[in-house]
C-alpha atoms as a PDB file:
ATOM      1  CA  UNK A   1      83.228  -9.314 -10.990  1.00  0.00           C
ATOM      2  CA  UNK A   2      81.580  -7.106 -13.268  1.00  0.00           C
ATOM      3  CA  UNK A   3      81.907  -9.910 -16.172  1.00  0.00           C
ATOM      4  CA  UNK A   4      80.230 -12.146 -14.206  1.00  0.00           C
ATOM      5  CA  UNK A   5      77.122  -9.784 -13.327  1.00  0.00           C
ATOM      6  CA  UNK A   6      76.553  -9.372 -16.719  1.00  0.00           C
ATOM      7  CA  UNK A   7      77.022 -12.371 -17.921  1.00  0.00           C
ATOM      8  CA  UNK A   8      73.873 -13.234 -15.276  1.00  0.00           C
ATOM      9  CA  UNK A   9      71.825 -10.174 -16.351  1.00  0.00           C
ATOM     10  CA  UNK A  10      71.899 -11.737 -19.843  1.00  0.00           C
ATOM     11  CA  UNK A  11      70.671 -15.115 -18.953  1.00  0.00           C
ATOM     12  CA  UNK A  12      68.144 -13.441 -17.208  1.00  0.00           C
ATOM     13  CA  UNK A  13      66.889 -12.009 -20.252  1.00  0.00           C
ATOM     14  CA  UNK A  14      67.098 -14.447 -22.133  1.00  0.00           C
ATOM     15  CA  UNK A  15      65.018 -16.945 -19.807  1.00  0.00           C
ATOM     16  CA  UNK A  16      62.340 -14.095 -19.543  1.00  0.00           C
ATOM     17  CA  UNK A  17      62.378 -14.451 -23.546  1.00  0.00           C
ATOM     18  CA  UNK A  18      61.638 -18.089 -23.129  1.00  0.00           C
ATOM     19  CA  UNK A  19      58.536 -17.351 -20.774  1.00  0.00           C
ATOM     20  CA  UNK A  20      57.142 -14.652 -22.611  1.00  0.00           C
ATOM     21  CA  UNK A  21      57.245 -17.313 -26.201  1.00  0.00           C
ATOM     22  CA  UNK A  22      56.155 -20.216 -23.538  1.00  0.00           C
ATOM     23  CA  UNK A  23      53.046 -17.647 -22.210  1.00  0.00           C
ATOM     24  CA  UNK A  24      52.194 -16.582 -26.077  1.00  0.00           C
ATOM     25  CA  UNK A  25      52.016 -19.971 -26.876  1.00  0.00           C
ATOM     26  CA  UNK A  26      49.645 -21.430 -24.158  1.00  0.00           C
ATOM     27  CA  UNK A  27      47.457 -18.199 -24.835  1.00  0.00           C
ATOM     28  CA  UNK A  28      47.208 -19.677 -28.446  1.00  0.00           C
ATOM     29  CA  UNK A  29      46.144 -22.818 -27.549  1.00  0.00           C
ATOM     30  CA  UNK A  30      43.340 -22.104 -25.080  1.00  0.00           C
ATOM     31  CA  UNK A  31      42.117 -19.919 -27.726  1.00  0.00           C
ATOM     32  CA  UNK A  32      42.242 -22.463 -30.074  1.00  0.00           C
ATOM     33  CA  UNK A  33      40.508 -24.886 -27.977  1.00  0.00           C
ATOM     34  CA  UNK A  34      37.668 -22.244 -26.596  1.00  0.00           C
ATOM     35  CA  UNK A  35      36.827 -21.641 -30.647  1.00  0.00           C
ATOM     36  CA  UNK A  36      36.794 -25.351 -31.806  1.00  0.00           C
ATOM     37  CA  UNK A  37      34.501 -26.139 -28.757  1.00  0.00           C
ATOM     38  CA  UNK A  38      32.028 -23.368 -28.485  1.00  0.00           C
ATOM     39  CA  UNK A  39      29.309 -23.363 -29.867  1.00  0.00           C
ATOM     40  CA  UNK A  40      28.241 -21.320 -33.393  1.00  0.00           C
ATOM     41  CA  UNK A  41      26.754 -18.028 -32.572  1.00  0.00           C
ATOM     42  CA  UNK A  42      22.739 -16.854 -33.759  1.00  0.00           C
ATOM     43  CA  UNK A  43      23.225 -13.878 -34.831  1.00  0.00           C
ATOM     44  CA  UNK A  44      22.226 -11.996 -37.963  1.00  0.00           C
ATOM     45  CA  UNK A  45      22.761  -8.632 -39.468  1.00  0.00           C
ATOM     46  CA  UNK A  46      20.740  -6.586 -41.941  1.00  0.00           C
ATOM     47  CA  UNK A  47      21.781  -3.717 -43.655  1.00  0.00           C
ATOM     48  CA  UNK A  48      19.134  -2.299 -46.209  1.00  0.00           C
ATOM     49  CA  UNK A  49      17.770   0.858 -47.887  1.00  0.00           C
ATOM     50  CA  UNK A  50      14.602   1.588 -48.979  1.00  0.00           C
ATOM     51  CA  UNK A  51      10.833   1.321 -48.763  1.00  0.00           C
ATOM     52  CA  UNK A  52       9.975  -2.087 -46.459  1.00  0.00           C
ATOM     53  CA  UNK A  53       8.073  -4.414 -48.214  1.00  0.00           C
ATOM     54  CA  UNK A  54       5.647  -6.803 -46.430  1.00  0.00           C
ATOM     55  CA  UNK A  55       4.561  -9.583 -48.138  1.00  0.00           C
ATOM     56  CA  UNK A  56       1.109 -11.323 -48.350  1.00  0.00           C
ATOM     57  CA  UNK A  57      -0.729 -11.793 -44.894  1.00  0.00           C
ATOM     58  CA  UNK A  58       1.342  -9.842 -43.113  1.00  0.00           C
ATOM     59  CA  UNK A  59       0.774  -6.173 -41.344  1.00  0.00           C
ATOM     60  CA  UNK A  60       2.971  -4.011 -39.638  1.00  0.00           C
ATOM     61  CA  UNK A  61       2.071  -3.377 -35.998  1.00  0.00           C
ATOM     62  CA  UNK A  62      -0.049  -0.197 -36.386  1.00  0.00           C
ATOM     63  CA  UNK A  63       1.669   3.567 -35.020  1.00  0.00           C
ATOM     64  CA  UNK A  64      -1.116   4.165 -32.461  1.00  0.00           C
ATOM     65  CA  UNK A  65      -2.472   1.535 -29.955  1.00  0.00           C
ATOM     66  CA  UNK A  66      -6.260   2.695 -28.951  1.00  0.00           C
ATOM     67  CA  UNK A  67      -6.237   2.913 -24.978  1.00  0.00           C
ATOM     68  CA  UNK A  68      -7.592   0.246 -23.058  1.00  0.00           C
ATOM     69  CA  UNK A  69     -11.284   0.287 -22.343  1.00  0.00           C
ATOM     70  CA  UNK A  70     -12.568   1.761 -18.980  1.00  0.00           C
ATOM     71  CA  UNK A  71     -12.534  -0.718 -15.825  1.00  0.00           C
ATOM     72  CA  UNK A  72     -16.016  -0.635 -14.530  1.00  0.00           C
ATOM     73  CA  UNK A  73     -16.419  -0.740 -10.809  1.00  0.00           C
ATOM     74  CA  UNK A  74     -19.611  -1.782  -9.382  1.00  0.00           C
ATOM     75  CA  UNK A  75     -21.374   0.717  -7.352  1.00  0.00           C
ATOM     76  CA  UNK A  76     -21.581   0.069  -3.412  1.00  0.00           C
ATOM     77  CA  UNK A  77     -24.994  -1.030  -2.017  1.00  0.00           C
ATOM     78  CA  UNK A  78     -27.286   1.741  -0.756  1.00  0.00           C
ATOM     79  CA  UNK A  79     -26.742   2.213   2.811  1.00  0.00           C
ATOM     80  CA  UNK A  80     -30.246   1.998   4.566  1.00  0.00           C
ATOM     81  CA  UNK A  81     -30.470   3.450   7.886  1.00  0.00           C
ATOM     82  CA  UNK A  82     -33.197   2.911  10.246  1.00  0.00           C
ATOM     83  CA  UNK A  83     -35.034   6.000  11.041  1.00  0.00           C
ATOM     84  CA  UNK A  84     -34.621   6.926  14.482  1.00  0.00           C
ATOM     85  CA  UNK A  85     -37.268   6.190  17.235  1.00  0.00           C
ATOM     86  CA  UNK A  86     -39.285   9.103  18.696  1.00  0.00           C
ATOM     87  CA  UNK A  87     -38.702   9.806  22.089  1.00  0.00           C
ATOM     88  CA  UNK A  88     -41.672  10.524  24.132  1.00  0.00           C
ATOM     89  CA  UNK A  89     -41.322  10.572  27.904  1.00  0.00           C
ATOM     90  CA  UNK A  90     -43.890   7.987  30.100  1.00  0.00           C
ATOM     91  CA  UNK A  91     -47.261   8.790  30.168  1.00  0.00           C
ATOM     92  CA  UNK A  92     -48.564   9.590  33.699  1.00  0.00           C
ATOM     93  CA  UNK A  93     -52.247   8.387  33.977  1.00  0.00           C
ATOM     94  CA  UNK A  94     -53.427  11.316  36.712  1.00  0.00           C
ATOM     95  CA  UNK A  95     -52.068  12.788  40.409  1.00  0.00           C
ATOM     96  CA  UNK A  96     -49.875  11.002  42.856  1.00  0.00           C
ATOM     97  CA  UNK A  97     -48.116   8.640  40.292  1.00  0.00           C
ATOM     98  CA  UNK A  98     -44.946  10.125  41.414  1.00  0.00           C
ATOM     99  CA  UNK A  99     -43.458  10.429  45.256  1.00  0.00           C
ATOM    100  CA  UNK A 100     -41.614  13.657  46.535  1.00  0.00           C
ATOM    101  CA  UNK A 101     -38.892  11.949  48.614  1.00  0.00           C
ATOM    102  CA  UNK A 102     -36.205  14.814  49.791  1.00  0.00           C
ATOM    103  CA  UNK A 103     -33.602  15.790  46.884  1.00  0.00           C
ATOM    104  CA  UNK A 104     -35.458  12.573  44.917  1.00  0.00           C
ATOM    105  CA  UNK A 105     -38.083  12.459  42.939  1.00  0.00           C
ATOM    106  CA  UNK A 106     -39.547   8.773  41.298  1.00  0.00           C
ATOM    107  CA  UNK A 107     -42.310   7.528  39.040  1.00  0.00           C
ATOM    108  CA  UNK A 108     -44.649   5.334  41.285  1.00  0.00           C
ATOM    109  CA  UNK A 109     -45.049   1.377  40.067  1.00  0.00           C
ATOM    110  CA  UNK A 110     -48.823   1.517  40.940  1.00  0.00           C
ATOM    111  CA  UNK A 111     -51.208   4.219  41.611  1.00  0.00           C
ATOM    112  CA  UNK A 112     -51.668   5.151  45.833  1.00  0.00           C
ATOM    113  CA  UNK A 113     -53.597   7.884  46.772  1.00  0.00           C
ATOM    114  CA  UNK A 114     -52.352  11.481  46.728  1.00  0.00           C
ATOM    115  CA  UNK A 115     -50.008  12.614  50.525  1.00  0.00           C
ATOM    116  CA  UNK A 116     -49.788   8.783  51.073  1.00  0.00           C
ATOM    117  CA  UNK A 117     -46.855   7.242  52.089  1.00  0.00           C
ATOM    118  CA  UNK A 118     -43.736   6.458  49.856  1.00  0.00           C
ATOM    119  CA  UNK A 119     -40.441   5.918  49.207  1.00  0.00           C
ATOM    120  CA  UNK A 120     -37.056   6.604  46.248  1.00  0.00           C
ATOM    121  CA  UNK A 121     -34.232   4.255  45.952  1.00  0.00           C
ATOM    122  CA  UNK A 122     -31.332   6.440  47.109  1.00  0.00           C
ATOM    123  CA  UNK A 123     -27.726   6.622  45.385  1.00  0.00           C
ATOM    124  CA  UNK A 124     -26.663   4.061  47.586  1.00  0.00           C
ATOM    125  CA  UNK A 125     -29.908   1.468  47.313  1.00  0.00           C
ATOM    126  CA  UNK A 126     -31.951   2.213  50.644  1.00  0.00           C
ATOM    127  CA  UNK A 127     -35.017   3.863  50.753  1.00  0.00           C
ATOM    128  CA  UNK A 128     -35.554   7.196  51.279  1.00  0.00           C
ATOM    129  CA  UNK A 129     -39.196   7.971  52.033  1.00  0.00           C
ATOM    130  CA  UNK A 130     -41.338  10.777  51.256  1.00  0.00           C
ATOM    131  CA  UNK A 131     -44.938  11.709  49.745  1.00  0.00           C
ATOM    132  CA  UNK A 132     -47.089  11.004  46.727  1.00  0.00           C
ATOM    133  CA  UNK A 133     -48.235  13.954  44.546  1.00  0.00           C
END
């Protein structure tokens, strides 16, 4: 028994041999195939020493880029406001332009004659009647 087990653990081996070359190989050729396929690279290195030289036509970008000019904003348009109206209260051309009714007192619409007969709108529209001035 113990002939046999190792007589298995060496084939074992020895196939795993065979997959590893088998793996390698296949590795290989995909590599292969990637580097005939792609495409060349664009690349370029420089290695130098010394002063640059620019030739004929050509400037260097300068060290110091002069700021950007000022944005200029308009000014808003002047705000005119209307100047305010003067209050002045009705004029009252003489006596008994205004009637004495209770707890109201209201302009008369035409003149009547002064301790004649009148009457105020009350709060809830009738007429409460009183006496001119």
């Amino acid at each position: 028994m113990q002939i046999r087990s190792i007589g298995r653990v060496g084939n074992t081996m020895a196939s795993s041999v065979h997959v590893w070359r088998r793996l390698v190989v296949a590795l290989a050729v995909c590599a292969a195939v990637m580097g005939v396929t792609s495409p060349p690279a664009d690349a370029r290195v420089f290695v130098g020493f010394g002063v640059p030289f620019y030739g004929p036509g050509f400037y260097p970008p300068p060290y110091y880029y002069p700021p950007p000019p000022p944005v200029y904003y308009a000014p808003p348009p002047p705000v005119v406001y209307a100047p305010p109206q003067a209050y002045s209260p009705p004029a009252q051309a003489g006596v008994g332009h205004a009637c004495y009714a209770g707890p109201y007192v209201c302009p008369m619409d035409r003149p009547a004659a002064t301790g004649g007969g009148c009457y105020c709108l009350g709060n809830g529209g009738q007429r409460v009647w009183g006496r001119t001035n």
